[in-house]
C-alpha atoms as a PDB file:
ATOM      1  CA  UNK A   1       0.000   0.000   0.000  1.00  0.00           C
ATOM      2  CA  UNK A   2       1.252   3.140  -1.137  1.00  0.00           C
ATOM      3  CA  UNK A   3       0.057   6.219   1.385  1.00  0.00           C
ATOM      4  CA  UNK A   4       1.990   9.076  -0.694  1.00  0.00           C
ATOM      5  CA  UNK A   5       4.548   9.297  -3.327  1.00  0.00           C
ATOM      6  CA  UNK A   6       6.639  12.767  -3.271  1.00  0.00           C
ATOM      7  CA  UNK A   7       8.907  13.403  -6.224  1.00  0.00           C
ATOM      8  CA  UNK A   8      12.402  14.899  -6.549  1.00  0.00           C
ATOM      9  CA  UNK A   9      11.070  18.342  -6.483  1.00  0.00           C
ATOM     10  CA  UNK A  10       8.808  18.207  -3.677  1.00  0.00           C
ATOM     11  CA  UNK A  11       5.627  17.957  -5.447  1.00  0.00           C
ATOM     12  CA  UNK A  12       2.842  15.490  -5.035  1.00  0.00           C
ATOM     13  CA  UNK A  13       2.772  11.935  -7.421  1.00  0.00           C
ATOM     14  CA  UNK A  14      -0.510  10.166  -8.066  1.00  0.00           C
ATOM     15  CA  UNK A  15      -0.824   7.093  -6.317  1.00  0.00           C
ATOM     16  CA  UNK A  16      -1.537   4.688  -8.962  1.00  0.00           C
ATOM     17  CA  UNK A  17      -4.963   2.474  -7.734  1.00  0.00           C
ATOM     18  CA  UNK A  18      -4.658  -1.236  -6.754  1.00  0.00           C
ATOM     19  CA  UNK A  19      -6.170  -3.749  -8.251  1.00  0.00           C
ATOM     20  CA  UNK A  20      -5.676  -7.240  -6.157  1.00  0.00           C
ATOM     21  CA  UNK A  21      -7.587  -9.955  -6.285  1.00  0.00           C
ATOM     22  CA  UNK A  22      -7.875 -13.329  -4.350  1.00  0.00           C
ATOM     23  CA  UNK A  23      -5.747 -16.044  -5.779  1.00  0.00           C
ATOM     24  CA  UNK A  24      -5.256 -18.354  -3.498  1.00  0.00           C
ATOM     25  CA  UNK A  25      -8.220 -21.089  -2.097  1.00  0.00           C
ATOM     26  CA  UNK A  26      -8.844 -19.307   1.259  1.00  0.00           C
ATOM     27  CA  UNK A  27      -8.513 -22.723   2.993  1.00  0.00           C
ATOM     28  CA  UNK A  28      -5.017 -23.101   1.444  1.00  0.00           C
ATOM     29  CA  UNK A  29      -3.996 -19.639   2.543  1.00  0.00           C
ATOM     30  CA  UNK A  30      -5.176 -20.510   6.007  1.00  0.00           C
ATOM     31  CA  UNK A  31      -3.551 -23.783   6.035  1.00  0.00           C
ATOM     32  CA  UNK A  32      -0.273 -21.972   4.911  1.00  0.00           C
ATOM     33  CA  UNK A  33      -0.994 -18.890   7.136  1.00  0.00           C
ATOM     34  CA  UNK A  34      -0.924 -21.672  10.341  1.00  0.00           C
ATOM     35  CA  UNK A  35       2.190 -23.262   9.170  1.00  0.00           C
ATOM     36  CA  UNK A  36       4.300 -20.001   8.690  1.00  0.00           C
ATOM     37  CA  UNK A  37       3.287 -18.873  12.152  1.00  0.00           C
ATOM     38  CA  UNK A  38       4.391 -22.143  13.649  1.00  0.00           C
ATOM     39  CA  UNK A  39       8.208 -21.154  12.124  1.00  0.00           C
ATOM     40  CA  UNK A  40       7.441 -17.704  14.155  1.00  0.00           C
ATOM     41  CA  UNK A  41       6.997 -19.380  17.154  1.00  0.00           C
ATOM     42  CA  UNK A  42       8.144 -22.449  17.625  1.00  0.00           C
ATOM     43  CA  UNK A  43      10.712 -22.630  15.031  1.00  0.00           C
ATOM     44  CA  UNK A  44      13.546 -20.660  12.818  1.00  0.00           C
ATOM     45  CA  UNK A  45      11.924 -17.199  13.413  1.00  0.00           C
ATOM     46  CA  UNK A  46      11.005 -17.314  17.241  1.00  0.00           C
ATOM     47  CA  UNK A  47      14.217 -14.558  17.642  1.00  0.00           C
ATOM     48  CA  UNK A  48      12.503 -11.882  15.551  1.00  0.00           C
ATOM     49  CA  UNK A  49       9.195 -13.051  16.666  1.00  0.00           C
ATOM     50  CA  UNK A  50      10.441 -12.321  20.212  1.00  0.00           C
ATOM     51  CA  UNK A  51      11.938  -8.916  19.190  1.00  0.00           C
ATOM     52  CA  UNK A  52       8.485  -7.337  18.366  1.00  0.00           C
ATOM     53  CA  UNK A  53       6.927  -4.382  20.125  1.00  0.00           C
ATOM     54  CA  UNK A  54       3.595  -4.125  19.832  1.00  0.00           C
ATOM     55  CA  UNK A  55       3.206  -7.913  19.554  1.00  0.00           C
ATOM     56  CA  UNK A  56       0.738  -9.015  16.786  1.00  0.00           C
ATOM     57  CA  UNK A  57      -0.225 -12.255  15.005  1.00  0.00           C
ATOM     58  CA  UNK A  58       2.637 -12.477  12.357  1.00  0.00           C
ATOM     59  CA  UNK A  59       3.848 -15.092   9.772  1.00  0.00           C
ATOM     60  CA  UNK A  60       7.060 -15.556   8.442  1.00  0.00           C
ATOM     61  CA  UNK A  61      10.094 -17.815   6.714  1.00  0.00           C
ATOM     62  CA  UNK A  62      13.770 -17.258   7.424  1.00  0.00           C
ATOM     63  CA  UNK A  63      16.218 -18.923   4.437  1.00  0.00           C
ATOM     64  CA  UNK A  64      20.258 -19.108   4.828  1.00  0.00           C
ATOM     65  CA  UNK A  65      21.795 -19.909   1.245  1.00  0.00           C
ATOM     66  CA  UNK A  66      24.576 -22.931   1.176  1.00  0.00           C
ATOM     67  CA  UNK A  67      27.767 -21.784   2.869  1.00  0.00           C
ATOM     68  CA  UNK A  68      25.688 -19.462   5.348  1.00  0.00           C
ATOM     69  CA  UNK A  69      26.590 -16.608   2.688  1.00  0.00           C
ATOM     70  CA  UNK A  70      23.311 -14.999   2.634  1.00  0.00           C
ATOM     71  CA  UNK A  71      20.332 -15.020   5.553  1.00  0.00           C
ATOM     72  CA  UNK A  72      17.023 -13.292   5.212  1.00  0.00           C
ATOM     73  CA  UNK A  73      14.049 -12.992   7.297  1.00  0.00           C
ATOM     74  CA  UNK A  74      10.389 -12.289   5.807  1.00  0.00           C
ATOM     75  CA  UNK A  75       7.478 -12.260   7.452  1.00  0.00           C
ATOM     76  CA  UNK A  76       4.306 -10.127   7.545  1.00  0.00           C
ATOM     77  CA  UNK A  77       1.242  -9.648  10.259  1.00  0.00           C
ATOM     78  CA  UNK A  78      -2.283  -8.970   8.203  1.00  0.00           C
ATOM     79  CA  UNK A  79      -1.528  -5.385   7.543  1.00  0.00           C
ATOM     80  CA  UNK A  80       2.360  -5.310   6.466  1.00  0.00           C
ATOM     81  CA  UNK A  81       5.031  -7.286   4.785  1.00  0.00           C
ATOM     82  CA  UNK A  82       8.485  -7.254   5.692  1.00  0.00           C
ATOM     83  CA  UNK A  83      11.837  -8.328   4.277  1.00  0.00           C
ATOM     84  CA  UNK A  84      15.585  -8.030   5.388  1.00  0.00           C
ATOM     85  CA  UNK A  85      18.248  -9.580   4.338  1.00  0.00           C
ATOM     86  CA  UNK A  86      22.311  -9.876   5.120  1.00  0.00           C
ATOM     87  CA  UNK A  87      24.005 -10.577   1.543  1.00  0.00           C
ATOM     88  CA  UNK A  88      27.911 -11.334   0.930  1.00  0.00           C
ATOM     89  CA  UNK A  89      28.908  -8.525  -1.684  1.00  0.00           C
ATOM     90  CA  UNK A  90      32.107 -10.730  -2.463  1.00  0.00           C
ATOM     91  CA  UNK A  91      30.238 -14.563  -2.236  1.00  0.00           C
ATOM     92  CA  UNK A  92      32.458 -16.291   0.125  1.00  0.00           C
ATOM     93  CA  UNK A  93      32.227 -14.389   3.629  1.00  0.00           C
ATOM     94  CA  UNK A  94      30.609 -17.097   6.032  1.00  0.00           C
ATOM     95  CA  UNK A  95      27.993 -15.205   8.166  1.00  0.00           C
ATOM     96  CA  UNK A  96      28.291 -17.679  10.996  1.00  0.00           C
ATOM     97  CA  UNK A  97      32.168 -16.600  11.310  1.00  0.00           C
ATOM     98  CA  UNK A  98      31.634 -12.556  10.533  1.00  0.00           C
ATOM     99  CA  UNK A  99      30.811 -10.557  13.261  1.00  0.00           C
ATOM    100  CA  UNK A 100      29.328  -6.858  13.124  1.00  0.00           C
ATOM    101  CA  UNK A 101      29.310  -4.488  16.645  1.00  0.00           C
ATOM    102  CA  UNK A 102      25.652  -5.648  17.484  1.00  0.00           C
ATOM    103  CA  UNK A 103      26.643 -10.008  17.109  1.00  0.00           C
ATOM    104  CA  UNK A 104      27.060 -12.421  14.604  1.00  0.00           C
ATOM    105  CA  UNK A 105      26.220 -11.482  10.687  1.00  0.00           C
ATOM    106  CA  UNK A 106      24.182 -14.495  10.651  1.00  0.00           C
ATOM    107  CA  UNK A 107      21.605 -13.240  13.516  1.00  0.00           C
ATOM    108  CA  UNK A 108      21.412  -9.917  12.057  1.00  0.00           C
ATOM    109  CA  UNK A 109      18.301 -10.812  10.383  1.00  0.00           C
ATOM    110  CA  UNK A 110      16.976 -11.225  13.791  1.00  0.00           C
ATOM    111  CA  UNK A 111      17.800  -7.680  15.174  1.00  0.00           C
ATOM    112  CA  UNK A 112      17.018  -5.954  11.866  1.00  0.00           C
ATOM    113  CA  UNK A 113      13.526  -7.480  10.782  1.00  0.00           C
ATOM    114  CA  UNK A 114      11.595  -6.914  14.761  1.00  0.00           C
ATOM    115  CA  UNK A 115      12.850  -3.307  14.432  1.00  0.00           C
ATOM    116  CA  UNK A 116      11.204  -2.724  11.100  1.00  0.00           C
ATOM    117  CA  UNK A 117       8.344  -4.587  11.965  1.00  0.00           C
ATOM    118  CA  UNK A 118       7.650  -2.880  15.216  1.00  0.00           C
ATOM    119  CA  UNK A 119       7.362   0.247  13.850  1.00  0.00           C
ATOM    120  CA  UNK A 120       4.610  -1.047  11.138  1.00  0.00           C
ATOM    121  CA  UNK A 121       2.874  -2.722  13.878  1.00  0.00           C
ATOM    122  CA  UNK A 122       2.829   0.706  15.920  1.00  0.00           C
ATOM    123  CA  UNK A 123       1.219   1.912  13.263  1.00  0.00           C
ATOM    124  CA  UNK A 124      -1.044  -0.406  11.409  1.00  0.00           C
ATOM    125  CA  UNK A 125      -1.593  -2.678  13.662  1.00  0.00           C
ATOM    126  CA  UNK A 126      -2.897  -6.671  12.734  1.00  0.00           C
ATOM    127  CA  UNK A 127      -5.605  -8.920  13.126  1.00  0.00           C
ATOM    128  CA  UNK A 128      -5.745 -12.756  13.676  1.00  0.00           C
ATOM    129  CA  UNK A 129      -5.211 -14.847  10.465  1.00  0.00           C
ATOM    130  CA  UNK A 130      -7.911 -17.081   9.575  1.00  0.00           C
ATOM    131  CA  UNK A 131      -8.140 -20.684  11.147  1.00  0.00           C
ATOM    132  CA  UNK A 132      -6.915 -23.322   9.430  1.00  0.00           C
ATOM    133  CA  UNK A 133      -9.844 -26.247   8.748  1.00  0.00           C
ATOM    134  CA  UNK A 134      -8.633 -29.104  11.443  1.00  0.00           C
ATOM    135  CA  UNK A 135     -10.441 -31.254   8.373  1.00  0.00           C
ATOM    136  CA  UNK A 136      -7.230 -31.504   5.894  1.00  0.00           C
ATOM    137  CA  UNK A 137      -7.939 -30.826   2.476  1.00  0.00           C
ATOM    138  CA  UNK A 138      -7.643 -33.224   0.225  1.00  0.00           C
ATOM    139  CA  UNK A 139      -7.557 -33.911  -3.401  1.00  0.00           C
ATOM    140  CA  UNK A 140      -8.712 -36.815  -5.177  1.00  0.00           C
ATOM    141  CA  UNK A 141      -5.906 -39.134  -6.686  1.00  0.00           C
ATOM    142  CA  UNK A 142      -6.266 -40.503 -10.315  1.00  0.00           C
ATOM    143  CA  UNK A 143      -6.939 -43.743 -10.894  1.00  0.00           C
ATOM    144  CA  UNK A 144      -4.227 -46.137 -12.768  1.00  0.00           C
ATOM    145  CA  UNK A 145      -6.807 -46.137 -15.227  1.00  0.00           C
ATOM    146  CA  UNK A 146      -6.696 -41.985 -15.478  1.00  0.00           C
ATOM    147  CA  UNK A 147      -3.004 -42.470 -15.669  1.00  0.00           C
ATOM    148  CA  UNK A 148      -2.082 -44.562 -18.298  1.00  0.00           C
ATOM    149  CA  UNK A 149      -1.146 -43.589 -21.739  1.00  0.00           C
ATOM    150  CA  UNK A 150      -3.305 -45.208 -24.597  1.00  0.00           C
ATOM    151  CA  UNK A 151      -1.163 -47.323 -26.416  1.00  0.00           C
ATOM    152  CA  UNK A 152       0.175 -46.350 -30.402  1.00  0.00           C
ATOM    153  CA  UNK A 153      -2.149 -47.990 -32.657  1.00  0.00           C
END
């Protein structure tokens, strides 16, 4: 969501109009939605989860690339999305041996993301994601018969 767009000159941009629409089977997103907040807290992302003040319902997935070269945090309540991200400029620095002032490069993700996220939840708050159907979904497997290839005549 775009609130105001200010140009190099001070003046006032149009805000160009959104036009989303639902793609996504709402019991899938709320399947997924109760998954991703399980990784906020109980599993990879409890640290930024931790970290946030005001505390809202938020979902999110952290990712380290091979070599611990790159770590990123995203995660979003119902109002606001939020990335960060700690990237090797050069490809080869190991953020589990690099430190910065604040701790290890490889946590960073965890001091940077709660501080960004705070402030959004300050100000736009977030409500409870939908509940996930305790019935799991469930689609229909073909039959061998479905399956098979006709055979060239």
């Amino acid at each position: 969501m775009i609130d105001r767009i200010v140009g190099p000159t001070g003046a006032e941009v149009p805000v160009p109009t959104s036009e989303c629409a639902a793609s996504v089977n709402p019991t899938v997103a709320a399947g997924m939605a109760y998954a991703m907040h399980k990784v906020m807290t109980t599993g990879t992302g409890q640290q930024s989860n931790r970290g946030m003040a005001p505390q809202v319902p938020v979902i999110g997935k952290t990712g380290t690339t091979d070599g611990n070269k790159d770590t990123w945090m995203t995660g979003s309540s119902t109002k606001v999305a939020t990335v960060v991200a700690v990237v090797s400029l050069t490809g080869d620095a190991n953020q589990r041996t690099t430190y910065f002032d604040s701790g290890q490069a490889a946590t960073a993700r965890h001091r940077m993301w709660p501080a960004v996220m705070s402030v959004a939840n300050a100000k736009y708050g977030g409500d409870d994601f939908i509940e996930a159907n305790p019935t799991p979904t469930q689609t229909p497997r073909p039959t061998p018969a479905q399956t098979q290839t006709p055979t060239p005549r």
